[in-house]
PDB file of N, CA and C in Angstrom:
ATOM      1  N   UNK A   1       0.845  -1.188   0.000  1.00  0.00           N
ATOM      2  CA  UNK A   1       0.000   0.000   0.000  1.00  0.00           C
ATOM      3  C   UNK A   1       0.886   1.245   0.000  1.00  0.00           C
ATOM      4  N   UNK A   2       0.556   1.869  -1.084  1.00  0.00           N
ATOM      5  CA  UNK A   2       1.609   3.700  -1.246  1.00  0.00           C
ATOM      6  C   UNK A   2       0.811   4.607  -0.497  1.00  0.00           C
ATOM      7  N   UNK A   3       1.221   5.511  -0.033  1.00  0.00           N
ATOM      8  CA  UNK A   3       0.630   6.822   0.609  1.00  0.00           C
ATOM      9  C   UNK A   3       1.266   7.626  -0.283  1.00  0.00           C
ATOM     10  N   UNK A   4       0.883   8.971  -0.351  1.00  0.00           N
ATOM     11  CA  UNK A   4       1.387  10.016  -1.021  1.00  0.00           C
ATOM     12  C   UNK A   4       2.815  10.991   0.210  1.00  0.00           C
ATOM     13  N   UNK A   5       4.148  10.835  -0.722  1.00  0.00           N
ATOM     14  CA  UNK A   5       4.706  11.618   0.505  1.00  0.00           C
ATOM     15  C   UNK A   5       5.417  12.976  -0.584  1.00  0.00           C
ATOM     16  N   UNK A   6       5.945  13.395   0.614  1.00  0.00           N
ATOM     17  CA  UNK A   6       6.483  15.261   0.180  1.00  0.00           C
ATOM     18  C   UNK A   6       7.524  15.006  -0.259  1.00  0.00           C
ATOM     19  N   UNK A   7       8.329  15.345  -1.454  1.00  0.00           N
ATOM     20  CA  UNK A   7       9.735  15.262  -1.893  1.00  0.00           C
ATOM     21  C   UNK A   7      10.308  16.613  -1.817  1.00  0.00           C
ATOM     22  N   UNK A   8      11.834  17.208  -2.256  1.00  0.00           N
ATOM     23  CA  UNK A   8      12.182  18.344  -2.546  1.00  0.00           C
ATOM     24  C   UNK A   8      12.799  18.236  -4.106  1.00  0.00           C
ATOM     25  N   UNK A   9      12.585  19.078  -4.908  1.00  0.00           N
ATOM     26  CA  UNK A   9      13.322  19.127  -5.993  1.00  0.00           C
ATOM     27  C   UNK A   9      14.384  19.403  -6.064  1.00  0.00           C
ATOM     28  N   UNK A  10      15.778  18.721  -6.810  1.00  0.00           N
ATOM     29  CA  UNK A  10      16.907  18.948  -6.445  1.00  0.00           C
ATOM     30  C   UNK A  10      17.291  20.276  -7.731  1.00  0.00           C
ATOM     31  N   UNK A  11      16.107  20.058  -8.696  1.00  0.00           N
ATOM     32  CA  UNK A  11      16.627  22.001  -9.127  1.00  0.00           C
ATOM     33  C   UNK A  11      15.981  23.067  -8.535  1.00  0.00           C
ATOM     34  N   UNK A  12      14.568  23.585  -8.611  1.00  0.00           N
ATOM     35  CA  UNK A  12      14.504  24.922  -7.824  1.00  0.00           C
ATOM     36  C   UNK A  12      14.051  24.726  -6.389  1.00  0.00           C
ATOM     37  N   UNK A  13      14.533  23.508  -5.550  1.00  0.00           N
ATOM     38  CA  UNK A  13      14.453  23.162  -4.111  1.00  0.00           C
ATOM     39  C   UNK A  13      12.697  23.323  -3.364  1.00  0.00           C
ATOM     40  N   UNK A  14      11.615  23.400  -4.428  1.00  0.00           N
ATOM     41  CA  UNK A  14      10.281  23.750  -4.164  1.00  0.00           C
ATOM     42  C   UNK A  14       9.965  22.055  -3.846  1.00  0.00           C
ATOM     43  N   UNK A  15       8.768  21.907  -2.843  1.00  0.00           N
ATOM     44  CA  UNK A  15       8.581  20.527  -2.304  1.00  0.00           C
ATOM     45  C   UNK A  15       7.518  20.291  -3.200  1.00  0.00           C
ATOM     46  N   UNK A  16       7.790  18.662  -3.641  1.00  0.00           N
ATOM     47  CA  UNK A  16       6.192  18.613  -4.613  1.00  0.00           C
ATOM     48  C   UNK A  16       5.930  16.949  -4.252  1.00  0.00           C
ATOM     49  N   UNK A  17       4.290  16.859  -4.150  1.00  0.00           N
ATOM     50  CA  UNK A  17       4.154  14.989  -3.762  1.00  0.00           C
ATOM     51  C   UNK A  17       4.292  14.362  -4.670  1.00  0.00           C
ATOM     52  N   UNK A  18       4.805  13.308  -4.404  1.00  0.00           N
ATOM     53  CA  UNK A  18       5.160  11.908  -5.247  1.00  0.00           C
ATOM     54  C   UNK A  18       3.964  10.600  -5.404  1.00  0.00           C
ATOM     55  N   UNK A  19       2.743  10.618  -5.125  1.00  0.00           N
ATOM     56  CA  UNK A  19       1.600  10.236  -5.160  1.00  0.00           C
ATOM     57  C   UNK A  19       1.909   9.080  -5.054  1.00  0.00           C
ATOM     58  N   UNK A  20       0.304   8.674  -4.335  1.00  0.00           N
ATOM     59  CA  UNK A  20       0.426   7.058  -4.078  1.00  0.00           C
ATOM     60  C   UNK A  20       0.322   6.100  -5.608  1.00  0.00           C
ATOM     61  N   UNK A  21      -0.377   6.685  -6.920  1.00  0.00           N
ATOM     62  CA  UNK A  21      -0.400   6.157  -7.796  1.00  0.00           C
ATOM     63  C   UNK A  21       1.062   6.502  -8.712  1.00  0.00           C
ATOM     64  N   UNK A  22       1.471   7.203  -8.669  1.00  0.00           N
ATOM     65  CA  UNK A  22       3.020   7.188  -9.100  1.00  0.00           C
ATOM     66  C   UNK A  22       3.544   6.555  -8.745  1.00  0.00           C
ATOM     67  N   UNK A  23       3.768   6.074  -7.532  1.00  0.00           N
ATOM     68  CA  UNK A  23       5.114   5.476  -6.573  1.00  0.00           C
ATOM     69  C   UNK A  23       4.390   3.663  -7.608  1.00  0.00           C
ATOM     70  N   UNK A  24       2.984   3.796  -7.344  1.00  0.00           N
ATOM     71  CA  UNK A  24       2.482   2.496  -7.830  1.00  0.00           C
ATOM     72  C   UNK A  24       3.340   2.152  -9.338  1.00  0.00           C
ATOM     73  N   UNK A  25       2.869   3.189 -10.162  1.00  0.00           N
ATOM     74  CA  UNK A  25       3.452   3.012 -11.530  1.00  0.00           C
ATOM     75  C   UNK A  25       4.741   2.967 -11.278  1.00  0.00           C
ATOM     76  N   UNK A  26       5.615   3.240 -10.772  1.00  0.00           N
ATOM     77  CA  UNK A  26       7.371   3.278 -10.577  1.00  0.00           C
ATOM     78  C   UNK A  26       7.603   1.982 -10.507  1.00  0.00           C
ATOM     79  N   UNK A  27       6.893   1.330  -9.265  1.00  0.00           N
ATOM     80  CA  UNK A  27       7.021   0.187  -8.219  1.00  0.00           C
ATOM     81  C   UNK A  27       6.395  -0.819 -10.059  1.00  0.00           C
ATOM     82  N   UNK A  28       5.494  -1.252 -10.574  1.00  0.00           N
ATOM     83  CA  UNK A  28       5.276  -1.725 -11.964  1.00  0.00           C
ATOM     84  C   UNK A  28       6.472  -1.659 -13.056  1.00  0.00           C
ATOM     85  N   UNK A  29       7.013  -0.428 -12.862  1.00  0.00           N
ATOM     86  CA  UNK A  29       7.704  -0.431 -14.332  1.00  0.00           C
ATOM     87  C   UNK A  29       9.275  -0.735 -13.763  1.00  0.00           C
ATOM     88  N   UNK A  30       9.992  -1.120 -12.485  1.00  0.00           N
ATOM     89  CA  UNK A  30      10.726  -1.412 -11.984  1.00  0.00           C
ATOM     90  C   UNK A  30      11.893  -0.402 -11.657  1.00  0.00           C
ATOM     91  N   UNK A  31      11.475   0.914 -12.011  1.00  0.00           N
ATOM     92  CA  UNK A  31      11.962   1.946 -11.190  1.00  0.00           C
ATOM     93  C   UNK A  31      12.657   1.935  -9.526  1.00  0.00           C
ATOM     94  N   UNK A  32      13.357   2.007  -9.578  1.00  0.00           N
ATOM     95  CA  UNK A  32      13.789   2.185  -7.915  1.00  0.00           C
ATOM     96  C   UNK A  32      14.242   3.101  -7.371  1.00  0.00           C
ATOM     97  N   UNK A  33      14.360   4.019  -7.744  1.00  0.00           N
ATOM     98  CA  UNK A  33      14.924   5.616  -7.175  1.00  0.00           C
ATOM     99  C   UNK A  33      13.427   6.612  -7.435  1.00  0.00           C
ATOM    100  N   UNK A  34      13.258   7.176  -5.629  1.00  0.00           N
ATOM    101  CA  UNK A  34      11.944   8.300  -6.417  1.00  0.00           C
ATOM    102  C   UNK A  34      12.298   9.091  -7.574  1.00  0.00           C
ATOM    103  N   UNK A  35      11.430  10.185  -7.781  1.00  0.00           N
ATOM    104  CA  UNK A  35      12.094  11.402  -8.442  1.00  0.00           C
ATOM    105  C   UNK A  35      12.552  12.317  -7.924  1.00  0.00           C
ATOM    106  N   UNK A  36      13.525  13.106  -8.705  1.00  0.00           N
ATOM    107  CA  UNK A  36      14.272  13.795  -7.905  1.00  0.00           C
ATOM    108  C   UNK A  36      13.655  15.267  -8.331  1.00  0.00           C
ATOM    109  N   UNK A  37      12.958  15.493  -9.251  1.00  0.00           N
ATOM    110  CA  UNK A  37      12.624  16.981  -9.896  1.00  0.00           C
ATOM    111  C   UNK A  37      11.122  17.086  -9.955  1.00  0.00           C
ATOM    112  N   UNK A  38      10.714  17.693  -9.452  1.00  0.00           N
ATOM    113  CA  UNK A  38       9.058  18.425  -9.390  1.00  0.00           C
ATOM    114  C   UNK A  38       8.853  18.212 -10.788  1.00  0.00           C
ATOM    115  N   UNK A  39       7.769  17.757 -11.171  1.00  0.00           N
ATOM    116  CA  UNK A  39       6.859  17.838 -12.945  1.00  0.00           C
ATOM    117  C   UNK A  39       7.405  19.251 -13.642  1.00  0.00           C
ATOM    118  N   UNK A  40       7.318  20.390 -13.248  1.00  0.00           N
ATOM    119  CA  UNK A  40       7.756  21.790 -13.847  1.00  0.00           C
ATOM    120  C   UNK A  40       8.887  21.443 -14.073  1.00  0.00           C
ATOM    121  N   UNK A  41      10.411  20.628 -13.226  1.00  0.00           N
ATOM    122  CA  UNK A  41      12.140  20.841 -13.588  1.00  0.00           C
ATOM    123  C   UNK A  41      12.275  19.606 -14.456  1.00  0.00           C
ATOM    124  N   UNK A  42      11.635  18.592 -14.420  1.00  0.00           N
ATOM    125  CA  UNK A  42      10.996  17.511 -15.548  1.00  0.00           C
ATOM    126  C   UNK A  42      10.875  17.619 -16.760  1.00  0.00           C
ATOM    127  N   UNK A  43      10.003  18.185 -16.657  1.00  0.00           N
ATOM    128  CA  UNK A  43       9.692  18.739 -18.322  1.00  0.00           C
ATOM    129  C   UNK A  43      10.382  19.697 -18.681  1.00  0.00           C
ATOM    130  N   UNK A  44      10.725  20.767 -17.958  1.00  0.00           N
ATOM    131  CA  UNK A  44      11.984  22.326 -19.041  1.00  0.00           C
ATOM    132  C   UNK A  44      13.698  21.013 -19.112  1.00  0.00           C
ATOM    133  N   UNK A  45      13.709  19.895 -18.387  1.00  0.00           N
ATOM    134  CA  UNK A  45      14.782  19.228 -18.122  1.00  0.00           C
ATOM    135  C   UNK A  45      14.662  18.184 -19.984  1.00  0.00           C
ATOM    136  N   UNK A  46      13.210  17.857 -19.765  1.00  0.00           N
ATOM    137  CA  UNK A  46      13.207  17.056 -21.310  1.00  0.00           C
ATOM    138  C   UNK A  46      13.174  18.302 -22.271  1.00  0.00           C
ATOM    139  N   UNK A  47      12.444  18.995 -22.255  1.00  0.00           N
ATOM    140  CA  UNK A  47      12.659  19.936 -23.775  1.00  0.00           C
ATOM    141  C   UNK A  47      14.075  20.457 -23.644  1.00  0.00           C
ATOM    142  N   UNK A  48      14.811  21.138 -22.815  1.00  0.00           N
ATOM    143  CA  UNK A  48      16.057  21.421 -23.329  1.00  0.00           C
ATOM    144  C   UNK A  48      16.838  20.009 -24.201  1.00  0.00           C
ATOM    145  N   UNK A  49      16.943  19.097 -23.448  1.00  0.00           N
ATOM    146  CA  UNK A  49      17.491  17.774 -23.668  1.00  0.00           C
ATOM    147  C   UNK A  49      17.394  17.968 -25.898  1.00  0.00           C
ATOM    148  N   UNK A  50      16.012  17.900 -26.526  1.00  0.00           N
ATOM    149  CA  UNK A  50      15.787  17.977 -27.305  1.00  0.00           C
ATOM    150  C   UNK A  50      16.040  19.286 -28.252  1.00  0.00           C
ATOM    151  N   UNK A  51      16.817  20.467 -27.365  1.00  0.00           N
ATOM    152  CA  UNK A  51      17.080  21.409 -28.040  1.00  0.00           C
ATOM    153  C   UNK A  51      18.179  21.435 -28.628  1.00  0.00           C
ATOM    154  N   UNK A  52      19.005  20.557 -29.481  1.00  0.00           N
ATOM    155  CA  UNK A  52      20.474  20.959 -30.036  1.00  0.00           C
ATOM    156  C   UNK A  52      21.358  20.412 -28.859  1.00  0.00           C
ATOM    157  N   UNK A  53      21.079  19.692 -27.623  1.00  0.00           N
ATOM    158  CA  UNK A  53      21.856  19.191 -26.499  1.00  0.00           C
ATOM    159  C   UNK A  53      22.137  18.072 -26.822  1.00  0.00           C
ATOM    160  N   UNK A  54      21.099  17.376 -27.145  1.00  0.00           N
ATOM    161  CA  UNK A  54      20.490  15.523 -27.475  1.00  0.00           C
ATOM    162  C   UNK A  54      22.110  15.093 -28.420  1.00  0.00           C
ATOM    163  N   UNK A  55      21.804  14.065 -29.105  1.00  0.00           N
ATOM    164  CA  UNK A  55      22.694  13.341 -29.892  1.00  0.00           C
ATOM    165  C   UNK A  55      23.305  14.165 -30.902  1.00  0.00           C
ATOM    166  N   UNK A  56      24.430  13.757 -31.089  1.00  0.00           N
ATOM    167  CA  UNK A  56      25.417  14.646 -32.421  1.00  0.00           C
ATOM    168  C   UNK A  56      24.825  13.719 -33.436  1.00  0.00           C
ATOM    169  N   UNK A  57      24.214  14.489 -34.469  1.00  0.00           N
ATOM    170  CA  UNK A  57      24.080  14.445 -35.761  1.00  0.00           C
ATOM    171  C   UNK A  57      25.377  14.350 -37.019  1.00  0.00           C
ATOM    172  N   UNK A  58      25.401  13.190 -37.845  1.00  0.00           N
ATOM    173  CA  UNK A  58      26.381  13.225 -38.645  1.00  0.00           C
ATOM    174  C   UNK A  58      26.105  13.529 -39.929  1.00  0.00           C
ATOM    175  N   UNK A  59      26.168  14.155 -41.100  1.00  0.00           N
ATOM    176  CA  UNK A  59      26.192  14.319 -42.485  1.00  0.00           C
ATOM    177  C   UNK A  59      26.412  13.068 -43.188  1.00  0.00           C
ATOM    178  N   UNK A  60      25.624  11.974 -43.948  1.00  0.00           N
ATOM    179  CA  UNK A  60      26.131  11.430 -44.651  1.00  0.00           C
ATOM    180  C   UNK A  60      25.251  11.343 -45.667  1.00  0.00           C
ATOM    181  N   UNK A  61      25.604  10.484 -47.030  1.00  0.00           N
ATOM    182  CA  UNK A  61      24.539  10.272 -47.996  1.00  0.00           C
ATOM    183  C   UNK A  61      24.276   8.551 -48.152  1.00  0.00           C
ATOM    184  N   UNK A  62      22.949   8.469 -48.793  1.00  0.00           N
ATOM    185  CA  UNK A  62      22.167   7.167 -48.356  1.00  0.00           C
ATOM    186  C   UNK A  62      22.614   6.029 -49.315  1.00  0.00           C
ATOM    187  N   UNK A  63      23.387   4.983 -49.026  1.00  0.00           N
ATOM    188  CA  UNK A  63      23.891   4.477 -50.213  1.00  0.00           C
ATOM    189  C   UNK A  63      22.851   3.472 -51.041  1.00  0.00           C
ATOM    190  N   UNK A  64      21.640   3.863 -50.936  1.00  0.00           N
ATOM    191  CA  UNK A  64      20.993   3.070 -51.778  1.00  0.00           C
ATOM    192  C   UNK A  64      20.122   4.047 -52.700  1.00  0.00           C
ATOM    193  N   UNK A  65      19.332   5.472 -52.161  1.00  0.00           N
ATOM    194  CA  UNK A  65      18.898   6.430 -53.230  1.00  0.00           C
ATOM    195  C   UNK A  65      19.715   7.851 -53.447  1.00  0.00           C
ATOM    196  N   UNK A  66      20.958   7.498 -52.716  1.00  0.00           N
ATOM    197  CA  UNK A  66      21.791   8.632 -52.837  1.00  0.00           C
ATOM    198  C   UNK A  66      21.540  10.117 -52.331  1.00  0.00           C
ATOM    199  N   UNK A  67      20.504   9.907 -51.497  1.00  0.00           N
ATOM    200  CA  UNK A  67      19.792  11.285 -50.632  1.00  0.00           C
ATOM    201  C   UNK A  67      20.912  11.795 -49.467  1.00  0.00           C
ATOM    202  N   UNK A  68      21.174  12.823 -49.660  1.00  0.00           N
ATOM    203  CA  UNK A  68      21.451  13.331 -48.139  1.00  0.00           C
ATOM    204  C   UNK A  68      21.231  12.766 -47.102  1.00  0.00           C
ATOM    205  N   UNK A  69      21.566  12.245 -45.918  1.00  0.00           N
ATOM    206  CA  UNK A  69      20.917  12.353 -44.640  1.00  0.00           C
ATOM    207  C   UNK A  69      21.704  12.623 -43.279  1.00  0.00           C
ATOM    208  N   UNK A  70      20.910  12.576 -42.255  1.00  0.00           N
ATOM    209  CA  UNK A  70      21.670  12.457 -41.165  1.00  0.00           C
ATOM    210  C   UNK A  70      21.472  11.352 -40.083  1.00  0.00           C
ATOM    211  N   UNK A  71      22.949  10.882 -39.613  1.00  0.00           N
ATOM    212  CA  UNK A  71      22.550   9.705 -38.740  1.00  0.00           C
ATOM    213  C   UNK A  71      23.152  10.075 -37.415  1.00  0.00           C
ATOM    214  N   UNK A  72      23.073   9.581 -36.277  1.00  0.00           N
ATOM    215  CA  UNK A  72      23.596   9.788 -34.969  1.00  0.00           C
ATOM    216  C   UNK A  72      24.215   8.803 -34.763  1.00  0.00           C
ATOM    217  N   UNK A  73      25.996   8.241 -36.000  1.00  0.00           N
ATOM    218  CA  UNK A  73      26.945   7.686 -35.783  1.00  0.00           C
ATOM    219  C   UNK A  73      27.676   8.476 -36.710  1.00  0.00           C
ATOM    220  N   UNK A  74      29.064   8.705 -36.727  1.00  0.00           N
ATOM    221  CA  UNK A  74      29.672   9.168 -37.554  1.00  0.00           C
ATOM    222  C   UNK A  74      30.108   7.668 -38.494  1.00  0.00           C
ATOM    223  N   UNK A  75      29.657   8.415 -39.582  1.00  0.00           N
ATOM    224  CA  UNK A  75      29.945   7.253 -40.931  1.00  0.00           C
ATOM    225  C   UNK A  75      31.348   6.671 -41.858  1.00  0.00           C
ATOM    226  N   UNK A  76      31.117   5.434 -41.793  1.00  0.00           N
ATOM    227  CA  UNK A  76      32.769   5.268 -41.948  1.00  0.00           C
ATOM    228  C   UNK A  76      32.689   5.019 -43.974  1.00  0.00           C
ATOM    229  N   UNK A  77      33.659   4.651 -44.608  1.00  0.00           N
ATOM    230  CA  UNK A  77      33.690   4.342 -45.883  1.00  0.00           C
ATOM    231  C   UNK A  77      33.433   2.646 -46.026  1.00  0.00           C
ATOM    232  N   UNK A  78      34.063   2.331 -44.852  1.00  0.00           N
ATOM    233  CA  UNK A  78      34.064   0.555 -44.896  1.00  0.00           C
ATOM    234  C   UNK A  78      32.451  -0.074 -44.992  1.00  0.00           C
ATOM    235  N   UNK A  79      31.106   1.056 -44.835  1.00  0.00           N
ATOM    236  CA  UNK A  79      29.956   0.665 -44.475  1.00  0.00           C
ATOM    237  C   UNK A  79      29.026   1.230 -45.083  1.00  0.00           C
ATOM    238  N   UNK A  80      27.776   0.707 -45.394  1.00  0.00           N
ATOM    239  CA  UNK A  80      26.703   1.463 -46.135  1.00  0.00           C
ATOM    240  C   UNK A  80      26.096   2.435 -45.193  1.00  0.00           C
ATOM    241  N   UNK A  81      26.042   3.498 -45.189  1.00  0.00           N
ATOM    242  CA  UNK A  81      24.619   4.078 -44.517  1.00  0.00           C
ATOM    243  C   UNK A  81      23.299   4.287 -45.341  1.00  0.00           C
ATOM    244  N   UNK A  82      22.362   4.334 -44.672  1.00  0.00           N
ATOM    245  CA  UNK A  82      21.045   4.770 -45.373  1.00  0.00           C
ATOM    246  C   UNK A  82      20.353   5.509 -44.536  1.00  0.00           C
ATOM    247  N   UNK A  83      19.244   6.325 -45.491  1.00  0.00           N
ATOM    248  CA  UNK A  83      18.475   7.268 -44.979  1.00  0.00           C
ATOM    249  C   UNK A  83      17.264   6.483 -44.454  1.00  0.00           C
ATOM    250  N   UNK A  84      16.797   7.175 -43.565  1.00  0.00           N
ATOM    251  CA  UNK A  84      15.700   6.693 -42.368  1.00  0.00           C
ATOM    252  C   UNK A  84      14.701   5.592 -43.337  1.00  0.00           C
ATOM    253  N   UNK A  85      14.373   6.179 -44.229  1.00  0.00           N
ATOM    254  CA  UNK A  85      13.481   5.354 -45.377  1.00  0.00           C
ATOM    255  C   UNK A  85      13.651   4.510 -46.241  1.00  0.00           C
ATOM    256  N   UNK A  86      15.030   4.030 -46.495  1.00  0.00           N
ATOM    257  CA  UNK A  86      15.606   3.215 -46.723  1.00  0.00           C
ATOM    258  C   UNK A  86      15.703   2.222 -46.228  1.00  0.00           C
ATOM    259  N   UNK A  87      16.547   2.637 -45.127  1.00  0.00           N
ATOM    260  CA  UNK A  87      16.631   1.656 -44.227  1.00  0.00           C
ATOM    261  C   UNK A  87      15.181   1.407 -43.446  1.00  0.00           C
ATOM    262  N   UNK A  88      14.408   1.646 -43.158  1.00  0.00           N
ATOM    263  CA  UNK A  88      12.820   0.865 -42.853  1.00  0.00           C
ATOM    264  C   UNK A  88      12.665  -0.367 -44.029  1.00  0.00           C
ATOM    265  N   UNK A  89      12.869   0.366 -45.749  1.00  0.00           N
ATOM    266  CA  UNK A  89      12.569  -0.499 -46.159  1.00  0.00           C
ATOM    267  C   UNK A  89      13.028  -1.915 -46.714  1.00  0.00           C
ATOM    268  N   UNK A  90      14.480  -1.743 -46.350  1.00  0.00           N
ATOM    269  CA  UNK A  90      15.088  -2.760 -45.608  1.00  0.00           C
ATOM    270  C   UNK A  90      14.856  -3.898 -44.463  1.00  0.00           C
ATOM    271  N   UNK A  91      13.952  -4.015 -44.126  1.00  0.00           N
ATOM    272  CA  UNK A  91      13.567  -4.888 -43.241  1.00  0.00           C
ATOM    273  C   UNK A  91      14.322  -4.919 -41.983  1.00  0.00           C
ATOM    274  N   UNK A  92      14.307  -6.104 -41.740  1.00  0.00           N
ATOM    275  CA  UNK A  92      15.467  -6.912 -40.893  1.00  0.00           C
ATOM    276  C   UNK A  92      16.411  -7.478 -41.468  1.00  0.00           C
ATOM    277  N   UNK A  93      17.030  -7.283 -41.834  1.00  0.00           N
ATOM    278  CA  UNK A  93      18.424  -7.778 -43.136  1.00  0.00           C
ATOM    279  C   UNK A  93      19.761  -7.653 -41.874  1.00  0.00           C
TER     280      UNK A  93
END
């Protein structure tokens, strides 16, 4: 049985509850550490993440329709790359 308890956020130090149905869903998805950031330092924490922070982007072209693209490995000569649509339609190969 969860009760709802008081946490502190470890970015703007404001106290926010961690609910008895959260702790439930945590305790399900095999989570073991509460949270450490109030829903508000959470979310500005994921959109920066996605602003130009996230994965390095590499320049390469698609060796099967010859398109531009970009992948998040830098591309070697020894290997094919392909563009996102390509490679889908590639299967499992």
């Amino acid at each position: 049985m969860y009760t709802d308890k008081t946490l502190v956020c470890k970015d703007c130090g404001r106290e926010f509850v961690f609910s008895a149905s959260e702790q439930e869903f945590y305790a399900e998805k095999g989570f073991e550490n509460e949270p450490q950031r109030c829903r508000d330092c959470r979310a500005a924490r994921k959109a920066s993440r996605g602003q130009g922070t996230g994965r390095q982007m590499f320049d390469a072209v698609c060796a099967t329709c010859g398109k531009p693209c970009k992948v998040p490995f830098e591309p070697h000569d020894d290997r094919p790359v392909y563009c996102s649509e390509c490679f889908q339609n590639r299967g499992n190969h």
